[in-house]
PDB file of N, CA and C in Angstrom:
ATOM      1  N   UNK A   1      -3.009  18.394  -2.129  1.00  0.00           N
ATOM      2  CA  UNK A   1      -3.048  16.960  -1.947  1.00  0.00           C
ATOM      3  C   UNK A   1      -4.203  16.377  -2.771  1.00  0.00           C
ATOM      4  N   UNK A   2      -3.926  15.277  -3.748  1.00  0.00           N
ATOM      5  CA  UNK A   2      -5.133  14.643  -4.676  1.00  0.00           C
ATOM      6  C   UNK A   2      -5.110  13.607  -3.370  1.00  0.00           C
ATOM      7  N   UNK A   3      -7.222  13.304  -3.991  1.00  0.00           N
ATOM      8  CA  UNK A   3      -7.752  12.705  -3.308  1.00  0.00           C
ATOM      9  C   UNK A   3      -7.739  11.293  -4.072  1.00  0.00           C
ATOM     10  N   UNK A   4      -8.419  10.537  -3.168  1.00  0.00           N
ATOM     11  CA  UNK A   4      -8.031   9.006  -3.833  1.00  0.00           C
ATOM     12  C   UNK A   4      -8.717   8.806  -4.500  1.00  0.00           C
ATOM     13  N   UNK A   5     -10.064   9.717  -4.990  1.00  0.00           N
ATOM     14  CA  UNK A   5     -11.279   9.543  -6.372  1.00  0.00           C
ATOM     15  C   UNK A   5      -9.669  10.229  -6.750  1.00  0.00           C
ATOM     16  N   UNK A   6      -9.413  11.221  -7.141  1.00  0.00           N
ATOM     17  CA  UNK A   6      -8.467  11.891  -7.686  1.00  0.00           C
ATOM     18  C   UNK A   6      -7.205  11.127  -8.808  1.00  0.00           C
ATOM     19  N   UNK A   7      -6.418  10.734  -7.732  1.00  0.00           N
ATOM     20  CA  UNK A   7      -5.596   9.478  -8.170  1.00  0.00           C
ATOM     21  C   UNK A   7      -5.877   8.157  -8.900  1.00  0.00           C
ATOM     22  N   UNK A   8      -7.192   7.779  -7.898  1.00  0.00           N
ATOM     23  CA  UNK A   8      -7.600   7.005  -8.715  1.00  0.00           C
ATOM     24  C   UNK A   8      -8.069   7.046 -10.325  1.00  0.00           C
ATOM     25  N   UNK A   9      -8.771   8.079 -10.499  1.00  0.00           N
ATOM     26  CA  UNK A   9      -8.876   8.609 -11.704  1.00  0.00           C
ATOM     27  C   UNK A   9      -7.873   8.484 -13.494  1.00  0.00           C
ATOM     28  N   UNK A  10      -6.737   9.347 -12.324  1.00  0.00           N
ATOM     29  CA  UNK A  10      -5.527   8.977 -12.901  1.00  0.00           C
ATOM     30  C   UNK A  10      -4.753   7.982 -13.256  1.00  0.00           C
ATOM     31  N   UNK A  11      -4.908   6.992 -12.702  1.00  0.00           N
ATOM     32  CA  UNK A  11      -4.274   5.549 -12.536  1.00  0.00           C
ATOM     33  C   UNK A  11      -5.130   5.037 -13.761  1.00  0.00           C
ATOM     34  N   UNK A  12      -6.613   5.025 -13.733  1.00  0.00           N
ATOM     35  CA  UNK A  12      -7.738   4.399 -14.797  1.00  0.00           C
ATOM     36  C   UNK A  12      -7.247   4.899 -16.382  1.00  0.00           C
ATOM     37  N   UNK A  13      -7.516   6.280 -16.237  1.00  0.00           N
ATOM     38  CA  UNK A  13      -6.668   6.813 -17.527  1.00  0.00           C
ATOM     39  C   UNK A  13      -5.235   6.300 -18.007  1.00  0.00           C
ATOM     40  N   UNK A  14      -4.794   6.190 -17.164  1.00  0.00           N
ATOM     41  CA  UNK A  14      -3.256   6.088 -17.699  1.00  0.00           C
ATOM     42  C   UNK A  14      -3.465   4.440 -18.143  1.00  0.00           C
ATOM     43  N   UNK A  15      -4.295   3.787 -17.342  1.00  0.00           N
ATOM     44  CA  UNK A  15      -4.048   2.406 -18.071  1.00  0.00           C
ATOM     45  C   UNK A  15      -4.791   2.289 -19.316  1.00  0.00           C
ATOM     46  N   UNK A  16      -6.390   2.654 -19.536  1.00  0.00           N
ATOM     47  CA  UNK A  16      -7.047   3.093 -20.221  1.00  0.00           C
ATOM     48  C   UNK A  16      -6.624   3.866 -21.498  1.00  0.00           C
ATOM     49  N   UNK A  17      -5.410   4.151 -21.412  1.00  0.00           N
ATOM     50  CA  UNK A  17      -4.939   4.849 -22.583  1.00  0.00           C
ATOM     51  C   UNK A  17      -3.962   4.124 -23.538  1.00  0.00           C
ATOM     52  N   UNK A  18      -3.916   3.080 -22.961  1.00  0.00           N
ATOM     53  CA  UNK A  18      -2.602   2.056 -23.416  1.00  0.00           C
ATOM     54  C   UNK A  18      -3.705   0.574 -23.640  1.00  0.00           C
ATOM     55  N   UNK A  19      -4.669   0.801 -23.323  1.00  0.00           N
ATOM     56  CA  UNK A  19      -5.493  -0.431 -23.592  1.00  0.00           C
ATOM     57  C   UNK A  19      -5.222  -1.736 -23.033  1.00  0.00           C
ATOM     58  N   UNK A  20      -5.059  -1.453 -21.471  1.00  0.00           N
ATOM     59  CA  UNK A  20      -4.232  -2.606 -20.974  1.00  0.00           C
ATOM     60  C   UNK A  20      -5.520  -3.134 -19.723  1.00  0.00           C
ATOM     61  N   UNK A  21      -6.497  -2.922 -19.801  1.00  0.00           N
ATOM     62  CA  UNK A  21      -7.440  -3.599 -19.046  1.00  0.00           C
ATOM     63  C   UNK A  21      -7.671  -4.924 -19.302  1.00  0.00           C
ATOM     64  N   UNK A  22      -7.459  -5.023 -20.249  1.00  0.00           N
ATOM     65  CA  UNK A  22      -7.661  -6.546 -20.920  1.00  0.00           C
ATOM     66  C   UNK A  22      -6.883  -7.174 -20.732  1.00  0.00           C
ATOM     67  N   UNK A  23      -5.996  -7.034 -20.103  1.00  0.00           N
ATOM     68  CA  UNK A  23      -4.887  -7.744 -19.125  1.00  0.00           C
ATOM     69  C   UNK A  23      -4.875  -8.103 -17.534  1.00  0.00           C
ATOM     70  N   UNK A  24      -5.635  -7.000 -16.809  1.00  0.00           N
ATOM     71  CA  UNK A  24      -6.140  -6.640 -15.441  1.00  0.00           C
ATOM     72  C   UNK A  24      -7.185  -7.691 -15.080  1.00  0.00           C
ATOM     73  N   UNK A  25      -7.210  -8.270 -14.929  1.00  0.00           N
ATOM     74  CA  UNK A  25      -7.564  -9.578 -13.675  1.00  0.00           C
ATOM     75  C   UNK A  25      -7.610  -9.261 -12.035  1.00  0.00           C
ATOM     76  N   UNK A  26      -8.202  -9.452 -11.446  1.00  0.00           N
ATOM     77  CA  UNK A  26      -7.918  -9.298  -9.791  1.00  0.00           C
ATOM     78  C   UNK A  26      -6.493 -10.300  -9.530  1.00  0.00           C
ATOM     79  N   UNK A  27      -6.630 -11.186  -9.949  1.00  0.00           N
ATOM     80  CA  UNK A  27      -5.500 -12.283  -9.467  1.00  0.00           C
ATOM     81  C   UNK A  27      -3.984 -11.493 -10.294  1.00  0.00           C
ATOM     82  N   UNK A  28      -4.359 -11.323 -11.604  1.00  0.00           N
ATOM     83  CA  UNK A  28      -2.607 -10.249 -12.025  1.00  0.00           C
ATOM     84  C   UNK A  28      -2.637  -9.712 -11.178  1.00  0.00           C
ATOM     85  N   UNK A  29      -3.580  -8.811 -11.146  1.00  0.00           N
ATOM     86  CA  UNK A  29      -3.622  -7.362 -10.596  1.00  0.00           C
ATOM     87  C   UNK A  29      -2.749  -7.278  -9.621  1.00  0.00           C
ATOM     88  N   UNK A  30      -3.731  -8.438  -8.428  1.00  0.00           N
ATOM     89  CA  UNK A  30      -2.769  -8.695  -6.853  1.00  0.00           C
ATOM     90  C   UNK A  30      -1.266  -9.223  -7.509  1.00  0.00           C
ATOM     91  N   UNK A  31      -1.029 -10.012  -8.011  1.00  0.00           N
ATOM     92  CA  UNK A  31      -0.090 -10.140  -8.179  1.00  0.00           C
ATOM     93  C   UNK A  31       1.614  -9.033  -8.208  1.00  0.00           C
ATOM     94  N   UNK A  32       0.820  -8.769  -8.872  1.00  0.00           N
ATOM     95  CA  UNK A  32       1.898  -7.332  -9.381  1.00  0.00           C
ATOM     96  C   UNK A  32       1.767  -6.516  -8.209  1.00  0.00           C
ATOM     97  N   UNK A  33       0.735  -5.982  -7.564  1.00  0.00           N
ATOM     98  CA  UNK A  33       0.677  -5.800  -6.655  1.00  0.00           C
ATOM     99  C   UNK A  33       1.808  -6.201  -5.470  1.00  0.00           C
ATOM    100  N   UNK A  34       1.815  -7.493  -4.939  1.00  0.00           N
ATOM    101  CA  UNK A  34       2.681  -8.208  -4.175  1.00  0.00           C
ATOM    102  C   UNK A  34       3.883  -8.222  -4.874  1.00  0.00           C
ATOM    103  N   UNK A  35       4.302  -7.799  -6.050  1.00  0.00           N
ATOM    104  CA  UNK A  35       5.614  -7.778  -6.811  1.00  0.00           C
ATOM    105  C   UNK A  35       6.154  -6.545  -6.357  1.00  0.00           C
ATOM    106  N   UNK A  36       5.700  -5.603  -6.644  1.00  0.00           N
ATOM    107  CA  UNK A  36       5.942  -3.849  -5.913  1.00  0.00           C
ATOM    108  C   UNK A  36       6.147  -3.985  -4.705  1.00  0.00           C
ATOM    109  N   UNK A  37       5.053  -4.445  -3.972  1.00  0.00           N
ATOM    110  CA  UNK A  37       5.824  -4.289  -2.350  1.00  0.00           C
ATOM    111  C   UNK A  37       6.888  -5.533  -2.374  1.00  0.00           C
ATOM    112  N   UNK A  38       6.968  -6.478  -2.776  1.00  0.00           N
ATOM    113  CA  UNK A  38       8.438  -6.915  -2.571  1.00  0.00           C
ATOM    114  C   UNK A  38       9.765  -6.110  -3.065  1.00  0.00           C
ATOM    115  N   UNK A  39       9.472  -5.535  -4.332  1.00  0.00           N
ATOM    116  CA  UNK A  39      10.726  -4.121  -4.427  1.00  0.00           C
ATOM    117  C   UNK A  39      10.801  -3.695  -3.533  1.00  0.00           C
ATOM    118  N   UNK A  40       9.391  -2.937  -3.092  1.00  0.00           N
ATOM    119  CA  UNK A  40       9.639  -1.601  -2.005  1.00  0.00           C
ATOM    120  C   UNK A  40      10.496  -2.479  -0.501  1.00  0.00           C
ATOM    121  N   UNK A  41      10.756  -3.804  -0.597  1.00  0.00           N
ATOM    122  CA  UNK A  41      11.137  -4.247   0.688  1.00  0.00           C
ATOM    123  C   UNK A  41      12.436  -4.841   0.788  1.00  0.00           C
ATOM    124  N   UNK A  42      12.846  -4.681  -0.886  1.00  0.00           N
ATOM    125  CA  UNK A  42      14.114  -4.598  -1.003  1.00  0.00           C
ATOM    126  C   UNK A  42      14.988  -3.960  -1.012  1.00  0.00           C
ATOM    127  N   UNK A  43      14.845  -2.711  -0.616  1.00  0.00           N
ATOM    128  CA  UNK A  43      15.642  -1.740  -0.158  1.00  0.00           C
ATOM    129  C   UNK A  43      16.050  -1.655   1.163  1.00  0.00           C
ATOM    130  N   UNK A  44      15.262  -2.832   2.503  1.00  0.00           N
ATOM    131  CA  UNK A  44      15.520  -2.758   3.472  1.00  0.00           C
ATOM    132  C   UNK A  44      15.848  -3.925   3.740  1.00  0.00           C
ATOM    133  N   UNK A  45      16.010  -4.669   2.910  1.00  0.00           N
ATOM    134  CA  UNK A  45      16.606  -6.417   2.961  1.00  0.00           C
ATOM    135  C   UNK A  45      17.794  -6.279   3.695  1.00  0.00           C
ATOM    136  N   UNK A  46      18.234  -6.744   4.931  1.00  0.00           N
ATOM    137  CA  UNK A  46      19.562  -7.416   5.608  1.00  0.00           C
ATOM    138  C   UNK A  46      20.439  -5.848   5.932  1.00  0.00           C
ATOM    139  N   UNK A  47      19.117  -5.016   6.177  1.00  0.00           N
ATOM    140  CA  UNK A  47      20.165  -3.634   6.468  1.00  0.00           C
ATOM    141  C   UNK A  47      19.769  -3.648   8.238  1.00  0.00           C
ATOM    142  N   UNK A  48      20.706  -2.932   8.561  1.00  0.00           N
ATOM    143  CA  UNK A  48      20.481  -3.016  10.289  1.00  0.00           C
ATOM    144  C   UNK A  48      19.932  -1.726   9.879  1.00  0.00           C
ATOM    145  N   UNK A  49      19.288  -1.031  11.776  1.00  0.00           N
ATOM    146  CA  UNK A  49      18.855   0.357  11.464  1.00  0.00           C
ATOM    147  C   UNK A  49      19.675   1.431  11.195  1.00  0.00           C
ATOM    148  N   UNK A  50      20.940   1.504  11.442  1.00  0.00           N
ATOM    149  CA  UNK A  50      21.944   2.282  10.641  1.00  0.00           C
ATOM    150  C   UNK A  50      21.850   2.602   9.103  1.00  0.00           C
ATOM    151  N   UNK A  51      22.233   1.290   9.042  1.00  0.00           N
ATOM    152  CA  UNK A  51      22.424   1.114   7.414  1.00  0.00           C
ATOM    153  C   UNK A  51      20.947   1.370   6.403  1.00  0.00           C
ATOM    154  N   UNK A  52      19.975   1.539   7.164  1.00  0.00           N
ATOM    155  CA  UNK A  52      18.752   1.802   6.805  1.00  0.00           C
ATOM    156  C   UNK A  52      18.466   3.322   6.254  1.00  0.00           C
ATOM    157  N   UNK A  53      18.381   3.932   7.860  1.00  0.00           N
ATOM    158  CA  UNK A  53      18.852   5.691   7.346  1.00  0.00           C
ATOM    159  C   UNK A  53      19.763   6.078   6.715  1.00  0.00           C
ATOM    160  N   UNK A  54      20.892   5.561   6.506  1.00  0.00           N
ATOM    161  CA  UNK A  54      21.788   5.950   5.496  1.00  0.00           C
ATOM    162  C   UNK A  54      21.038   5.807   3.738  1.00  0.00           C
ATOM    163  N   UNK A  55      20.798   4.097   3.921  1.00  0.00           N
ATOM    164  CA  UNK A  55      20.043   3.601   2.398  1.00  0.00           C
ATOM    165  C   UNK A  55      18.786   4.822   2.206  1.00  0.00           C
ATOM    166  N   UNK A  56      18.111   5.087   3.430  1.00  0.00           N
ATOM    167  CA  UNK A  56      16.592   5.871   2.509  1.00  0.00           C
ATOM    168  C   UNK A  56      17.048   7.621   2.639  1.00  0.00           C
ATOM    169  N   UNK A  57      17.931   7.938   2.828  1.00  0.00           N
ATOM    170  CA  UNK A  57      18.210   9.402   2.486  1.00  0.00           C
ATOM    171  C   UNK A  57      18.957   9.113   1.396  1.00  0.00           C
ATOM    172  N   UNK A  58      19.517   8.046   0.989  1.00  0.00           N
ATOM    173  CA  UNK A  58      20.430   8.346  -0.323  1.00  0.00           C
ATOM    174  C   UNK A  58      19.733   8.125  -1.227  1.00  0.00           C
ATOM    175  N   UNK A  59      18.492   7.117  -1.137  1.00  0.00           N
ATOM    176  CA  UNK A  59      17.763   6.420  -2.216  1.00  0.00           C
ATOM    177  C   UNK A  59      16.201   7.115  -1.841  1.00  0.00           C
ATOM    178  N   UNK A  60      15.828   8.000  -1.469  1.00  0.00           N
ATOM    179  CA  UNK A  60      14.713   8.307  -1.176  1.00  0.00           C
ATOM    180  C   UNK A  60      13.698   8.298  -2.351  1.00  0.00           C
ATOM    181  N   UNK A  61      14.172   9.096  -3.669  1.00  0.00           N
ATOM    182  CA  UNK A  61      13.032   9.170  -4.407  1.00  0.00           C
ATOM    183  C   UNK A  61      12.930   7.669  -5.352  1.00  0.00           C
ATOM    184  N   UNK A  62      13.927   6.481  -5.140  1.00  0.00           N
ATOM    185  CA  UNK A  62      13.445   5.139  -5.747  1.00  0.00           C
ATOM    186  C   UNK A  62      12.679   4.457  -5.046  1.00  0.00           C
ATOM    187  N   UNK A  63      12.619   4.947  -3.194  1.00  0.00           N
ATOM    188  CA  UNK A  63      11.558   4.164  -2.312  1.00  0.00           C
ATOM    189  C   UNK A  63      10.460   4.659  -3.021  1.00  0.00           C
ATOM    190  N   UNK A  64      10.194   6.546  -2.915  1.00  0.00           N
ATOM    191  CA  UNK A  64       8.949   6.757  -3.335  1.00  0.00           C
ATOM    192  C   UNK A  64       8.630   6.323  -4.412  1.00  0.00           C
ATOM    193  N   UNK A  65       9.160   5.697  -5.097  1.00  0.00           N
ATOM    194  CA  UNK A  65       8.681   5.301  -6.617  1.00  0.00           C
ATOM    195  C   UNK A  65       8.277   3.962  -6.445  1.00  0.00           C
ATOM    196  N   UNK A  66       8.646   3.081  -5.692  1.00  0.00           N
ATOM    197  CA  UNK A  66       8.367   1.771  -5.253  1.00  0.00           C
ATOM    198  C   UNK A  66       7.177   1.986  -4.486  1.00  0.00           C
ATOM    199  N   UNK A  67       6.845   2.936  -3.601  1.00  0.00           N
ATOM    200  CA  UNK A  67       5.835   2.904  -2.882  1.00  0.00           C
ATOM    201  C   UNK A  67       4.391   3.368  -3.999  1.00  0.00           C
ATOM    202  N   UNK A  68       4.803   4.295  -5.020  1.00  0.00           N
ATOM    203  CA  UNK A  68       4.157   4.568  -5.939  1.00  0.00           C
ATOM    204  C   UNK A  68       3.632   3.597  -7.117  1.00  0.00           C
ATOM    205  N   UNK A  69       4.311   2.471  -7.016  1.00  0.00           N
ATOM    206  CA  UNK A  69       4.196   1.625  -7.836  1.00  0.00           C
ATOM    207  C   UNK A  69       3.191   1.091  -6.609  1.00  0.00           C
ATOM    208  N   UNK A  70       3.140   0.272  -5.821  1.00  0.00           N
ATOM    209  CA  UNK A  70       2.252  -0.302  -5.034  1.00  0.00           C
ATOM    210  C   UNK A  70       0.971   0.891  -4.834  1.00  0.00           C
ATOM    211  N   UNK A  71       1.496   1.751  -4.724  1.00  0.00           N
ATOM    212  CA  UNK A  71      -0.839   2.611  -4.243  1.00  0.00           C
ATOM    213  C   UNK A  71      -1.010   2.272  -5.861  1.00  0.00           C
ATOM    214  N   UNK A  72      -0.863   2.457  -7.217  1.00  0.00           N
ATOM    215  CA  UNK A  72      -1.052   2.259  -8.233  1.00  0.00           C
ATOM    216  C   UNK A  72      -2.070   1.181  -8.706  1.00  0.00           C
ATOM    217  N   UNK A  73      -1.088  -0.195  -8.022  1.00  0.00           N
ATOM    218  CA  UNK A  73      -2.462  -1.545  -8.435  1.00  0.00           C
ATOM    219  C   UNK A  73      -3.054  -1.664  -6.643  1.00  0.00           C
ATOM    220  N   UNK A  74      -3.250  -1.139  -5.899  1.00  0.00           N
ATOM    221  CA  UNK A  74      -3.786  -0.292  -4.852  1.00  0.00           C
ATOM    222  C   UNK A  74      -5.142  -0.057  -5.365  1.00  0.00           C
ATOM    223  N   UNK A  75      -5.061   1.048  -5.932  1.00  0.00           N
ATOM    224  CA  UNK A  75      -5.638   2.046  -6.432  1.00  0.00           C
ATOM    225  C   UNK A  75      -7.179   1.510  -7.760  1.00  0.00           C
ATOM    226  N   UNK A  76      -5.707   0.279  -8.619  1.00  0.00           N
ATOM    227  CA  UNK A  76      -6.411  -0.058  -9.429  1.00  0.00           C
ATOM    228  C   UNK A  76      -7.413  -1.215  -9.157  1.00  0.00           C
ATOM    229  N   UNK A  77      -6.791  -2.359  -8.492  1.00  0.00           N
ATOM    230  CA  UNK A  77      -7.652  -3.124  -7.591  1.00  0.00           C
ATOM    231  C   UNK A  77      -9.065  -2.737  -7.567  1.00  0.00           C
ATOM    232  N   UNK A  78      -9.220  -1.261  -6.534  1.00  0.00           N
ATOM    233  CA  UNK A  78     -10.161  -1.198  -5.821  1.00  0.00           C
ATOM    234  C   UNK A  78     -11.057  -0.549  -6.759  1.00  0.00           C
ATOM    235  N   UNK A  79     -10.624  -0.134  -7.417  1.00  0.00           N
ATOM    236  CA  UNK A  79     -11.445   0.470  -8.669  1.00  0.00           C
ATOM    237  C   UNK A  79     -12.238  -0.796  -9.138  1.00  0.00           C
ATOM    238  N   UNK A  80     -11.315  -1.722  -9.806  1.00  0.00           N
ATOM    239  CA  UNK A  80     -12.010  -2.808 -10.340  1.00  0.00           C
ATOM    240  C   UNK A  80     -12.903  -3.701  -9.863  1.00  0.00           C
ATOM    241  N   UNK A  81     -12.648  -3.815  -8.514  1.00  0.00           N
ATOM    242  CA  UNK A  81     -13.540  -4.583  -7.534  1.00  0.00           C
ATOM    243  C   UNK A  81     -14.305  -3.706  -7.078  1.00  0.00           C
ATOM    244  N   UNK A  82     -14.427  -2.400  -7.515  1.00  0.00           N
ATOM    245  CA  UNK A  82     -16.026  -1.478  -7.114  1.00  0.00           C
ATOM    246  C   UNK A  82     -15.604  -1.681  -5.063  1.00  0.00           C
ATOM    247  N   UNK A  83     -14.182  -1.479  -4.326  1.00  0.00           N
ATOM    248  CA  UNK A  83     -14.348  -1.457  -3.232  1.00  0.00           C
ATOM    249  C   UNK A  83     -13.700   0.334  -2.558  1.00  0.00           C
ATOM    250  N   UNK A  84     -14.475   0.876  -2.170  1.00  0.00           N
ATOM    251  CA  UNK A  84     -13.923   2.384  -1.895  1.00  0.00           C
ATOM    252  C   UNK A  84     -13.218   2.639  -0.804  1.00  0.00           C
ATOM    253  N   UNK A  85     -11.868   2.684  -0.677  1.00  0.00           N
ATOM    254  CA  UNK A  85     -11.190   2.555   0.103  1.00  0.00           C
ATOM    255  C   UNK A  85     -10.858   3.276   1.202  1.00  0.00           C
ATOM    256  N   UNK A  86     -11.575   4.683   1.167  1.00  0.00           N
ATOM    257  CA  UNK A  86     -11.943   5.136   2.114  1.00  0.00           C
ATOM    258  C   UNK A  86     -12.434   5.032   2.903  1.00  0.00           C
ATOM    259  N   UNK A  87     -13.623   4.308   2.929  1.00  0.00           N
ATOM    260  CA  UNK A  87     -14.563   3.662   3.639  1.00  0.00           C
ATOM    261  C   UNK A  87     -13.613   2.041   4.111  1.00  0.00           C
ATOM    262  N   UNK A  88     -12.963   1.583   3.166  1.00  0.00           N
ATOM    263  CA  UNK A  88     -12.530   0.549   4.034  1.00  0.00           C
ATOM    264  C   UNK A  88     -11.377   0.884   4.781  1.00  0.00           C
ATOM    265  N   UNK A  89     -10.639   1.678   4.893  1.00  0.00           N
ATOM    266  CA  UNK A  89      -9.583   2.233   5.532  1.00  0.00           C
ATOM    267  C   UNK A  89     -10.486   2.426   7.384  1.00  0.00           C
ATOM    268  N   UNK A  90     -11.508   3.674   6.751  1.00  0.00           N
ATOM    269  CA  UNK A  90     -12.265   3.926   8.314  1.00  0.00           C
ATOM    270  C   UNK A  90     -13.148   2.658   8.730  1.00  0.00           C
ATOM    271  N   UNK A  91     -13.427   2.109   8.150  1.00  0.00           N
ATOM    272  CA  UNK A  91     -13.850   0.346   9.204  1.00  0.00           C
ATOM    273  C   UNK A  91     -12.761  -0.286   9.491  1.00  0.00           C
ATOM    274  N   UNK A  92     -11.438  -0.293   8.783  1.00  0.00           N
ATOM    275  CA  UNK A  92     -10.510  -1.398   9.240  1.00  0.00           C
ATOM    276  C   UNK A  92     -10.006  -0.307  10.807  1.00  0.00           C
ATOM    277  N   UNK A  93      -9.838   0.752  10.456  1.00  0.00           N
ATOM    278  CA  UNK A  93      -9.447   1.312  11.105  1.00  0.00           C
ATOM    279  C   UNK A  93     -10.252   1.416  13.197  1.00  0.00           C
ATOM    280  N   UNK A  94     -11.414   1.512  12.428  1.00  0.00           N
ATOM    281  CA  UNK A  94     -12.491   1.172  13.655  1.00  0.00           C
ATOM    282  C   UNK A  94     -12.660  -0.322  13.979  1.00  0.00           C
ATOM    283  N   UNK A  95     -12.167  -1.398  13.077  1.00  0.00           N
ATOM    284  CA  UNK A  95     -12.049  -2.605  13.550  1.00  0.00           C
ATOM    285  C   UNK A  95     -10.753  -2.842  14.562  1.00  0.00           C
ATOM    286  N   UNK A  96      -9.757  -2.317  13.694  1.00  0.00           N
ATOM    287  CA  UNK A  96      -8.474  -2.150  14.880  1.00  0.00           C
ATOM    288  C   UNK A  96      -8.533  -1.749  16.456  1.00  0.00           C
ATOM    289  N   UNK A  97      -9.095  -0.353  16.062  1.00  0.00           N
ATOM    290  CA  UNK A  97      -9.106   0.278  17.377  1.00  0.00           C
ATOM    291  C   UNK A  97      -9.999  -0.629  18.179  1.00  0.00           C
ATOM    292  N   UNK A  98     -10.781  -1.446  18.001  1.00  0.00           N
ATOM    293  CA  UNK A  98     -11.470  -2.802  19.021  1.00  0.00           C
ATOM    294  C   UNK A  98     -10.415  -3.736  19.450  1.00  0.00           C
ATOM    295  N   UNK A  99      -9.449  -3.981  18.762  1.00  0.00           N
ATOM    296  CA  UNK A  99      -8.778  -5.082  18.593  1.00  0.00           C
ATOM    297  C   UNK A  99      -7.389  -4.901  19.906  1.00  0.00           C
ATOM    298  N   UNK A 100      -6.560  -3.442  19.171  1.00  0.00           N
ATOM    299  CA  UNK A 100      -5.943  -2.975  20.387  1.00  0.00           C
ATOM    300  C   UNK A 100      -6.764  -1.247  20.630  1.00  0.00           C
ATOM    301  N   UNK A 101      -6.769  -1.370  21.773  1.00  0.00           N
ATOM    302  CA  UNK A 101      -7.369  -0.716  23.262  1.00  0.00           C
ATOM    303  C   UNK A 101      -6.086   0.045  23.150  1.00  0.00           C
ATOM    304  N   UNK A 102      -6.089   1.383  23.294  1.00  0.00           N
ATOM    305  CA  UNK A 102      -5.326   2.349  23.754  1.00  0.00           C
ATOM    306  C   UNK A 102      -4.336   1.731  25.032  1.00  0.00           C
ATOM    307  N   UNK A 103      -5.452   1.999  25.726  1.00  0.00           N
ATOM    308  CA  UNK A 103      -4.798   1.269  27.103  1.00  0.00           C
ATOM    309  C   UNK A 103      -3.897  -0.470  27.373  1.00  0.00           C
ATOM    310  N   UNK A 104      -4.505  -0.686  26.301  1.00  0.00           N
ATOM    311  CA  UNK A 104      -3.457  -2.037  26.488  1.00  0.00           C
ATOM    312  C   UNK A 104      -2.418  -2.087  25.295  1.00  0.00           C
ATOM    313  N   UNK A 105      -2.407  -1.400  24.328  1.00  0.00           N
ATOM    314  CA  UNK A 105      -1.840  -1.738  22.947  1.00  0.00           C
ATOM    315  C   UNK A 105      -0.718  -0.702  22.971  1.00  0.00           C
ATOM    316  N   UNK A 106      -0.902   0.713  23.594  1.00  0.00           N
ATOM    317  CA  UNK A 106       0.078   1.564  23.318  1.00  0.00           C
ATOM    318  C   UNK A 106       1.205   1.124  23.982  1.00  0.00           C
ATOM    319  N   UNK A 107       2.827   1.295  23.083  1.00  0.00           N
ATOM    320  CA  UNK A 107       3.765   1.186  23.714  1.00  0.00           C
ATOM    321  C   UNK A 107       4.165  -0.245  23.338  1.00  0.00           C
ATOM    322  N   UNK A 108       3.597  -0.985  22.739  1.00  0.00           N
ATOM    323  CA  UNK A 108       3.366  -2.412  22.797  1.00  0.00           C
ATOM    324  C   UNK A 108       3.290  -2.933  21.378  1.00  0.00           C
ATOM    325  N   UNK A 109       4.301  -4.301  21.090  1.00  0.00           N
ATOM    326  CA  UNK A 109       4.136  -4.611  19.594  1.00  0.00           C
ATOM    327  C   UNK A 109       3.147  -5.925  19.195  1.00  0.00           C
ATOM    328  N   UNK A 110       2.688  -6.530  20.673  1.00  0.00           N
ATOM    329  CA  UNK A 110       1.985  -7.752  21.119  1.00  0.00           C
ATOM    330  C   UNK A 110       0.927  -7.537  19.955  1.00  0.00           C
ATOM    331  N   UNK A 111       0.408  -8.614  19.199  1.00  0.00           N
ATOM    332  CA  UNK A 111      -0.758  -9.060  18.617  1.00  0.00           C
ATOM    333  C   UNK A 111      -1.668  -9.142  19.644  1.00  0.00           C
ATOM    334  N   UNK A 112      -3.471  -8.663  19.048  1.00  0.00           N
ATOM    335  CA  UNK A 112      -4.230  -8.389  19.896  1.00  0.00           C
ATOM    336  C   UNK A 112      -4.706  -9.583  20.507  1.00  0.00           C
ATOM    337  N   UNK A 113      -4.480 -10.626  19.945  1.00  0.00           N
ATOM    338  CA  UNK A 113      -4.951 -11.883  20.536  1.00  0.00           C
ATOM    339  C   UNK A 113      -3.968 -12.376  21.882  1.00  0.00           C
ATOM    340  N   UNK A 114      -2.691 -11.366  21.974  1.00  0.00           N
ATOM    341  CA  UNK A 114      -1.864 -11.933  23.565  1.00  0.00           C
ATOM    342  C   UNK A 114      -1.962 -10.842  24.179  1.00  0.00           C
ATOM    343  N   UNK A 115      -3.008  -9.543  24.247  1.00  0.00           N
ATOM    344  CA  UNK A 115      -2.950  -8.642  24.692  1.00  0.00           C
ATOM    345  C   UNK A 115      -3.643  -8.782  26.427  1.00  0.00           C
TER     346      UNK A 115
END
């Protein structure tokens, strides 16, 4: 399993090699960004949950490629904005767990503010 210095790495090079930083903006960046996950969410557009498991076992490796396209300007983002996402993963993550309480959140799809 590559780590996210790892990947990240990879992602820098690969753009870095094509000379396309000079294009990379935070605002593209997100952009494109929010373009990928709208692909990746078009594969589940107006499907019931049937028609869902059917769509991602037949289409599995174009989700992963959609999902791959999104960690990518993910990836690149955080690079560029110097933010390490590891570290923000384990604070959001420890911000959550304040937010919903085991005890009140499990089992439950309620936002923490009607909990």
């Amino acid at each position: 399993m590559k780590t996210i210095k790892d990947l990240t790495n990879k992602v820098i090079s690969f753009r870095d090699a094509r000379d396309w930083r000079q294009f990379h903006n935070p605002k593209d960046v997100a952009i494109s960004l929010t373009l990928e996950a709208a692909e990746l969410l078009e594969h589940f557009q107006w499907k019931n949950p049937e028609e869902i498991a059917r769509h991602v076992k037949a289409r599995k490796l174009e989700i992963s490629e959609e999902l791959a396209d999104v960690m990518y300007w993910v990836l690149l983002l955080s690079h560029d904005l110097d933010i390490d996402l590891g570290a923000a993963m384990a604070h959001k993550l420890k911000k959550n767990a304040k937010k919903y309480p085991v005890k009140k959140a499990r089992g439950r799809h309620t936002k923490y503010d009607k909990l």
